[in-house]
Protein backbone atom coordinates (compact mmCIF):
# COMPACT_ATOMS: atom_id res chain seq x y z
CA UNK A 1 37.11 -2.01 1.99
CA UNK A 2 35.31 -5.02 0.44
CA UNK A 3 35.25 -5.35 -3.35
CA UNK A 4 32.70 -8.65 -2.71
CA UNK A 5 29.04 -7.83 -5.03
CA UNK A 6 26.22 -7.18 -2.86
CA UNK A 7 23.00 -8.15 -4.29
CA UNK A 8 19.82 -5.94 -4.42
CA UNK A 9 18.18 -5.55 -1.33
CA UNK A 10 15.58 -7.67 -0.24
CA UNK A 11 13.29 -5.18 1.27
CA UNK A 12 11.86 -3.53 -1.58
CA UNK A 13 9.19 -1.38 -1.82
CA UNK A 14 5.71 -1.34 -3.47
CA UNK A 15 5.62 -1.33 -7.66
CA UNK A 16 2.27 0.90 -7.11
CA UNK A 17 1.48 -1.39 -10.16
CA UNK A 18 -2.49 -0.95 -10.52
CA UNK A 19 -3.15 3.01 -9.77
CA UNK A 20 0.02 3.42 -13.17
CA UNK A 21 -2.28 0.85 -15.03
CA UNK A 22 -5.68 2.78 -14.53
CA UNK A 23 -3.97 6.07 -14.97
CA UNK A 24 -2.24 4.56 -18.47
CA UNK A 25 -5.78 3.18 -19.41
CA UNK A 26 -7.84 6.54 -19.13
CA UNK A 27 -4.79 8.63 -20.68
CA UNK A 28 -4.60 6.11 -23.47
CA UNK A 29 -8.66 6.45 -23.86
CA UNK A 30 -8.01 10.22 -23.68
CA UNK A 31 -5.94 9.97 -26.60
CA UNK A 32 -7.87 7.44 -28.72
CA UNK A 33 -10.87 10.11 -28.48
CA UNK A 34 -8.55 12.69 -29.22
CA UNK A 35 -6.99 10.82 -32.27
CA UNK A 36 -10.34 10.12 -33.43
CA UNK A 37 -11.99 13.38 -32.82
CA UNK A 38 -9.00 14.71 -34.94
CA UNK A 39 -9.12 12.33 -37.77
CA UNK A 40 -12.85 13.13 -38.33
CA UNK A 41 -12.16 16.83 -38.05
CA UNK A 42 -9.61 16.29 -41.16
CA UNK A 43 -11.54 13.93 -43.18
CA UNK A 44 -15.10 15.68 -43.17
CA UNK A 45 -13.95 19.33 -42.31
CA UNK A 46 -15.93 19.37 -39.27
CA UNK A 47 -16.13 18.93 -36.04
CA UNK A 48 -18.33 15.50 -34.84
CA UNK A 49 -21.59 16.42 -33.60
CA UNK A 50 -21.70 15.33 -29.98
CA UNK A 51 -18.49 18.15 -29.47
CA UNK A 52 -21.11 20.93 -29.98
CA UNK A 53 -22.11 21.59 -26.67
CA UNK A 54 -18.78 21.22 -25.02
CA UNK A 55 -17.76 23.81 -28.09
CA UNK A 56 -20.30 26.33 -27.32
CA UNK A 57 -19.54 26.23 -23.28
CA UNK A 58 -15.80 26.70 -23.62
CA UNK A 59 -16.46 29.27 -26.05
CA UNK A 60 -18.14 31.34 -23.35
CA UNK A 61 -14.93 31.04 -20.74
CA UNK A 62 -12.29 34.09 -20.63
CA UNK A 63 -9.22 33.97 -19.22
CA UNK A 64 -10.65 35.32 -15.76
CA UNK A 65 -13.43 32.91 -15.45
CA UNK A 66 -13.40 31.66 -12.10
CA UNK A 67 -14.93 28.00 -13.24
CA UNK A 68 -11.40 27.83 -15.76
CA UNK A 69 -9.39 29.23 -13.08
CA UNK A 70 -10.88 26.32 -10.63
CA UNK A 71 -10.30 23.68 -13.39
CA UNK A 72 -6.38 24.51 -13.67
CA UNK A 73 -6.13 24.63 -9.79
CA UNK A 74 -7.63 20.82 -9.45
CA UNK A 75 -5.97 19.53 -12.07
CA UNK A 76 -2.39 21.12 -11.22
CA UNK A 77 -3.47 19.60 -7.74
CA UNK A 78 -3.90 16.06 -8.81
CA UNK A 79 -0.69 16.70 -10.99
CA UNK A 80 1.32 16.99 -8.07
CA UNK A 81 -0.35 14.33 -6.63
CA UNK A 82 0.67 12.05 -9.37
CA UNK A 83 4.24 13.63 -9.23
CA UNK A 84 4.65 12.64 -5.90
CA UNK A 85 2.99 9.31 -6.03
CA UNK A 86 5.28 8.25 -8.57
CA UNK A 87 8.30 10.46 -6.85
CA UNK A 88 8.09 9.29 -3.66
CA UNK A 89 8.63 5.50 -2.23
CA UNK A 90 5.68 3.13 -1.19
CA UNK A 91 5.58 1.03 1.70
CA UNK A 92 8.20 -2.50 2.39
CA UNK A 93 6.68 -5.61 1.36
CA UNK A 94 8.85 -7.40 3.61
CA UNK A 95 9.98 -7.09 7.14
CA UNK A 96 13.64 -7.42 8.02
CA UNK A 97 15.32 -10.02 10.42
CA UNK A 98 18.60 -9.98 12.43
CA UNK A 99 21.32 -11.81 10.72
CA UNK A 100 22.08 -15.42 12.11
CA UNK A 101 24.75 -15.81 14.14
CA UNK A 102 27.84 -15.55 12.46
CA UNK A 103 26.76 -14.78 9.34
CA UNK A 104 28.61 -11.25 7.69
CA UNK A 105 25.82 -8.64 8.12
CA UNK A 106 27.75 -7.03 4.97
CA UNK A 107 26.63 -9.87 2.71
CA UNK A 108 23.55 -11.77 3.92
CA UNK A 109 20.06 -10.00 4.34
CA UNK A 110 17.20 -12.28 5.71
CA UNK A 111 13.57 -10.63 5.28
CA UNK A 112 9.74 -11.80 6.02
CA UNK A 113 7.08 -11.03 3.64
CA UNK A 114 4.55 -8.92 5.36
CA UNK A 115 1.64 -11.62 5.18
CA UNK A 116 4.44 -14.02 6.08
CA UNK A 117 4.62 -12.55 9.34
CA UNK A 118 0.64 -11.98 9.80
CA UNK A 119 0.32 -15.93 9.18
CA UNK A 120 2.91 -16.38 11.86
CA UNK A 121 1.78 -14.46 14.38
CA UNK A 122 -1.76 -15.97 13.56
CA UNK A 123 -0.48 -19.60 14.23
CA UNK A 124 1.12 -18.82 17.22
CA UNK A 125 -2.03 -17.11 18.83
CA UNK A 126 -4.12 -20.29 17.23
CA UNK A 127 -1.89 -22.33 19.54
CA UNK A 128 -2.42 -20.86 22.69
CA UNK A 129 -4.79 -21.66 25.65
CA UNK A 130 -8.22 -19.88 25.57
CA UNK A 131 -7.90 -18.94 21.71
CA UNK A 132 -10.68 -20.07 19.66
CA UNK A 133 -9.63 -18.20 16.39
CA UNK A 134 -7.21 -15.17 15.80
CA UNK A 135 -7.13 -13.09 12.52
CA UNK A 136 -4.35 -11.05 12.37
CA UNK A 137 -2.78 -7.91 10.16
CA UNK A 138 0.57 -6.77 10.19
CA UNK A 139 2.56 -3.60 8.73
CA UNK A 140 6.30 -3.16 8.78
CA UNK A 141 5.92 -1.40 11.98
CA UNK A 142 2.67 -2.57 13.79
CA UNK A 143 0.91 -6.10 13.95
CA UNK A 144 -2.69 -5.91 15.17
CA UNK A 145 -3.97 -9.12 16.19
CA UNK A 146 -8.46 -10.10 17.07
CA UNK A 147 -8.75 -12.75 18.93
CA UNK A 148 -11.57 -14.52 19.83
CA UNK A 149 -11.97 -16.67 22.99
CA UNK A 150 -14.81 -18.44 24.68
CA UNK A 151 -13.82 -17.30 28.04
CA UNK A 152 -15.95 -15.54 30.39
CA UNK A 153 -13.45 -14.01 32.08
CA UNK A 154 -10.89 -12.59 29.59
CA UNK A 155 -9.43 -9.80 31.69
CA UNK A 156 -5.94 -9.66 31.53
CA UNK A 157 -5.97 -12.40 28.85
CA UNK A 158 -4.60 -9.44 25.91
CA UNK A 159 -1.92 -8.44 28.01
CA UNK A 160 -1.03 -12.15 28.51
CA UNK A 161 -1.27 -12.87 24.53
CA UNK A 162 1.07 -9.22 23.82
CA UNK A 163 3.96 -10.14 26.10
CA UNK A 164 3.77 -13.75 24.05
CA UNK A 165 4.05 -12.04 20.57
CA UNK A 166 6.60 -9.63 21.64
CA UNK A 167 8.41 -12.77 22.94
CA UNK A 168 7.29 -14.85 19.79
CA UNK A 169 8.80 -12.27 17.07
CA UNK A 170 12.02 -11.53 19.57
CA UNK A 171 12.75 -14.65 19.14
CA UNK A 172 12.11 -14.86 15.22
CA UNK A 173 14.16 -11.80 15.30
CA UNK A 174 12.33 -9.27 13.86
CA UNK A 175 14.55 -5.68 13.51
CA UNK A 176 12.99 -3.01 14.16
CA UNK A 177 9.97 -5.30 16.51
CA UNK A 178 6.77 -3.98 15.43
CA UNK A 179 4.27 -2.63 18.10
CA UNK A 180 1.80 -5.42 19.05
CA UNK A 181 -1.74 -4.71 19.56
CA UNK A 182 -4.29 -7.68 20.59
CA UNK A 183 -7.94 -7.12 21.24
CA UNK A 184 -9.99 -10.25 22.62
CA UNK A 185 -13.56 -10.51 21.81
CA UNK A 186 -15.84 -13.16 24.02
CA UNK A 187 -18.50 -15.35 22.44
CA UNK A 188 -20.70 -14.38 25.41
């Protein structure tokens, strides 16, 4: 067995960076009305105005109110939710590659950003015969490709363009190969 360091992987997943941010910035709003509302309740001995009517409504719920019963449901339902969205792993960013030759698949890891691979598949569809333009999406595990042609005729013409692309990212060596889907539009 090796004692050699391995480095992190390359194919990481997703930080999930903006839903944490706008659930931090409405908690941290929750608790700067809360803080406030509290403060005021300690300094004047009352309770501010505006919490009046909320007072009065919850002061009307019992323990077998269906509405609070229906308010703890939802919210233990998007507290799971936001349990398992932080639990659970997002998507690769990148797309992994087969090792070049002779290099120790134990050491090396060679990897394709996502949009990386869109922008390569889009070029090589740009360069073929009878495409006009091509705009193109890819996922770790499909790539779906539009392509627009000024041909009459184009039957025949996305089967032609798929076998290319699976050819295109065999070669680049793309592991697992993604499923390739082209759709050709006319300008007819």
């Amino acid at each position: 067995m090796s004692n050699a360091p391995r480095s992190q992987s390359l194919r990481r997943r997703s930080s999930r960076s903006v839903p944490a941010t706008i659930l931090a910035a409405l908690l941290l709003a929750l608790a700067v009305v809360g803080a406030w509302v509290g403060i005021s309740r300690l300094v004047t001995g009352t309770w501010p105005s505006f919490l009046a009517p909320i007072r009065q409504t919850l002061a009307g719920f019992t323990w077998e109110s269906p509405a609070l019963w229906a308010t703890a449901i939802v919210l233990a339902v998007i507290g799971v939710f936001l349990l398992l969205a932080a639990i659970l792993p997002g998507q690769h960013t990148t797309i992994r590659l087969t090792d070049p030759d002779g290099e120790d698949a134990d050491t090396t890891e060679t990897v394709m950003s996502r949009r990386g691979l869109a922008k390569l598949v889009g070029s090589h569809l740009d360069e073929a015969d009878g495409v006009d333009s091509a705009s193109v999406g890819a996922t770790a595990r499909k790539v779906t490709a539009v392509v627009r042609t000024p041909l009459h005729d184009a039957s025949g013409f996305s089967d032609k363009l798929t076998r290319s692309l699976e050819r295109k990212l065999e070669q680049v060596g793309v592991d697992p190969a993604p499923k390739v889907v082209v759709q050709v539009r006319t300008d007819s």
